[in-house]
Each structure stands twice: as C-alpha cells, then as structure tokens.
C-alpha atoms as a PDB file:
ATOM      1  CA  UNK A   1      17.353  -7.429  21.371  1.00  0.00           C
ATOM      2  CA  UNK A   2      17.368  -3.996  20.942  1.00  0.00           C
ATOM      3  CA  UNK A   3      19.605  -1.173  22.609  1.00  0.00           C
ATOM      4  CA  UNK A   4      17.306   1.762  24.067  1.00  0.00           C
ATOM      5  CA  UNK A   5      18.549   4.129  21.667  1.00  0.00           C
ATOM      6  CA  UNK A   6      17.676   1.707  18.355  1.00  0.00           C
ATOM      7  CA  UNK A   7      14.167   1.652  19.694  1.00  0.00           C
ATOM      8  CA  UNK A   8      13.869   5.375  20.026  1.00  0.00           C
ATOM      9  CA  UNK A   9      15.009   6.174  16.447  1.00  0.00           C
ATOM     10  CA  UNK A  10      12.729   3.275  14.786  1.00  0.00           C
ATOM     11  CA  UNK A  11      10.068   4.823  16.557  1.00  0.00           C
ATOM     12  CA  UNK A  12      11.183   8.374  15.312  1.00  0.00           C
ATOM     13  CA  UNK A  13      11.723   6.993  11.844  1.00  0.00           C
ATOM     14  CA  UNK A  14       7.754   5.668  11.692  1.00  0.00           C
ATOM     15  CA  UNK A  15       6.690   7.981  13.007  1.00  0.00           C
ATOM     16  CA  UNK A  16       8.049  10.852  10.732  1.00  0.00           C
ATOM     17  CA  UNK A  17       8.244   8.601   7.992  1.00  0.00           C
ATOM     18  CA  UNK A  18       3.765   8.455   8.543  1.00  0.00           C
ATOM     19  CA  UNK A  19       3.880  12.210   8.646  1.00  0.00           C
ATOM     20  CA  UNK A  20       5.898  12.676   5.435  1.00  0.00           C
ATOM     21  CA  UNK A  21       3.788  10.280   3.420  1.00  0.00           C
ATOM     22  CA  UNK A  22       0.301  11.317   4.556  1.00  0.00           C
ATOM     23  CA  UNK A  23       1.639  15.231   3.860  1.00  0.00           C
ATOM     24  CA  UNK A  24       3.058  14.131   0.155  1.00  0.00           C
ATOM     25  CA  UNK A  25      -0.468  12.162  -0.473  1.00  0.00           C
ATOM     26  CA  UNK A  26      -2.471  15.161   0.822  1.00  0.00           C
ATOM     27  CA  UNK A  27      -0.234  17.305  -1.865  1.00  0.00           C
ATOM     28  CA  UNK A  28      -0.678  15.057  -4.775  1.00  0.00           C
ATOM     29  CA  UNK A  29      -4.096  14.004  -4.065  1.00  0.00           C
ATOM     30  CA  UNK A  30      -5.569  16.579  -7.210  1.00  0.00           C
ATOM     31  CA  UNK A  31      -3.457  14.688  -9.275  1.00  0.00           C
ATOM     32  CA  UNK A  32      -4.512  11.391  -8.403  1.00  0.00           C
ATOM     33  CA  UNK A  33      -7.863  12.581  -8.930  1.00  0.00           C
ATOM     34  CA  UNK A  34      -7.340  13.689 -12.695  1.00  0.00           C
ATOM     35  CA  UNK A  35      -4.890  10.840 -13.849  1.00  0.00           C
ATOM     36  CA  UNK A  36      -6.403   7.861 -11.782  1.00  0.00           C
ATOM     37  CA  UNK A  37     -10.456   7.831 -12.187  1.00  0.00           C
ATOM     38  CA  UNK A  38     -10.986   4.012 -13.308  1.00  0.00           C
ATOM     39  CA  UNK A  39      -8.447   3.024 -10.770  1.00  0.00           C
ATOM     40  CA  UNK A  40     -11.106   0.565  -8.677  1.00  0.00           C
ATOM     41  CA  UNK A  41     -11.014  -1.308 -12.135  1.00  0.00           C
ATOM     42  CA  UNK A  42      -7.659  -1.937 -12.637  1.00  0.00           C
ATOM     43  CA  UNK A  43      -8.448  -3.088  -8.715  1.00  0.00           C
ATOM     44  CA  UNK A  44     -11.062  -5.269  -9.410  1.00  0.00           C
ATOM     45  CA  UNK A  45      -9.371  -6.824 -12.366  1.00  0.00           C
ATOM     46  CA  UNK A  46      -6.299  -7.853 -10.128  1.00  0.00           C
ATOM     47  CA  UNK A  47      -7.963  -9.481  -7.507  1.00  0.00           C
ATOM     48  CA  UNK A  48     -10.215 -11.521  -9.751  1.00  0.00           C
ATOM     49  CA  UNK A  49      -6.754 -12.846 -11.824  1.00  0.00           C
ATOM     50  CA  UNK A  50      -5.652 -13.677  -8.016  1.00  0.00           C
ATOM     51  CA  UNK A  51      -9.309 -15.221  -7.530  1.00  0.00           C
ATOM     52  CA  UNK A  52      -8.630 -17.354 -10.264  1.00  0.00           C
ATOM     53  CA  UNK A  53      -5.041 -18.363 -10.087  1.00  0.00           C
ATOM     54  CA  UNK A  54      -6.102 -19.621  -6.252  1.00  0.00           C
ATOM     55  CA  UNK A  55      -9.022 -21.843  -7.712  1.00  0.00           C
ATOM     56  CA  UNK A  56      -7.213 -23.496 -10.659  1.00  0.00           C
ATOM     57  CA  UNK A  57      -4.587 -24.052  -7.688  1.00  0.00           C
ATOM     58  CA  UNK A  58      -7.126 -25.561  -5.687  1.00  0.00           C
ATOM     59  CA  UNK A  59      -9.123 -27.488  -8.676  1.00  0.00           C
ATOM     60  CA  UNK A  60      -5.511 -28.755 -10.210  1.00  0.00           C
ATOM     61  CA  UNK A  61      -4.591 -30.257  -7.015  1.00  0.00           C
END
C-alpha cells in the first residue's frame, strides 16, 4: 500500500514528532503547574456531562 520510502518517513515523522512534544511539555510543564491547578475538575465535570448525555440516550430510547 505503501512505497518503502513513505513508510520510513511516517516512521521518522512519529517518531520526531514524540520527541518534540514530550521536549515542549517538559519546557512548559512550570507553567502548567501555576495556570492549571483545578484542572482534574474541569475533568471531572466533562465526563460526568458525557455520563449523563449517554444515560438520557439510553433512558429516552
């Protein structure tokens, strides 16, 4: 499906494209510290709006 040399730079690309994310997380990661505390909230409140939405789908039905 693929030639040899598509597979080799897809490879290349996720693999560099890991690197360069986990570097750039590493680097902002004081920030996220300071402007993202109550972050598992915001979390928790999105899942149970999904938790919901699935059982009124499921009661409705």
């Amino acid at each position: 499906m693929f030639t040899p040399g598509q597979t080799k730079f897809a490879i290349f690309f996720i693999i560099s494209f890991v690197i360069v994310l986990i570097v750039v997380y590493r680097k902002d990661l004081k920030l996220h510290r300071v402007y993202y505390k109550n972050r598992i909230w915001v979390l928790l409140g999105f899942l149970a709006f999904i938790g919901s939405l699935f059982i009124l789908k499921n009661l409705l039905k």
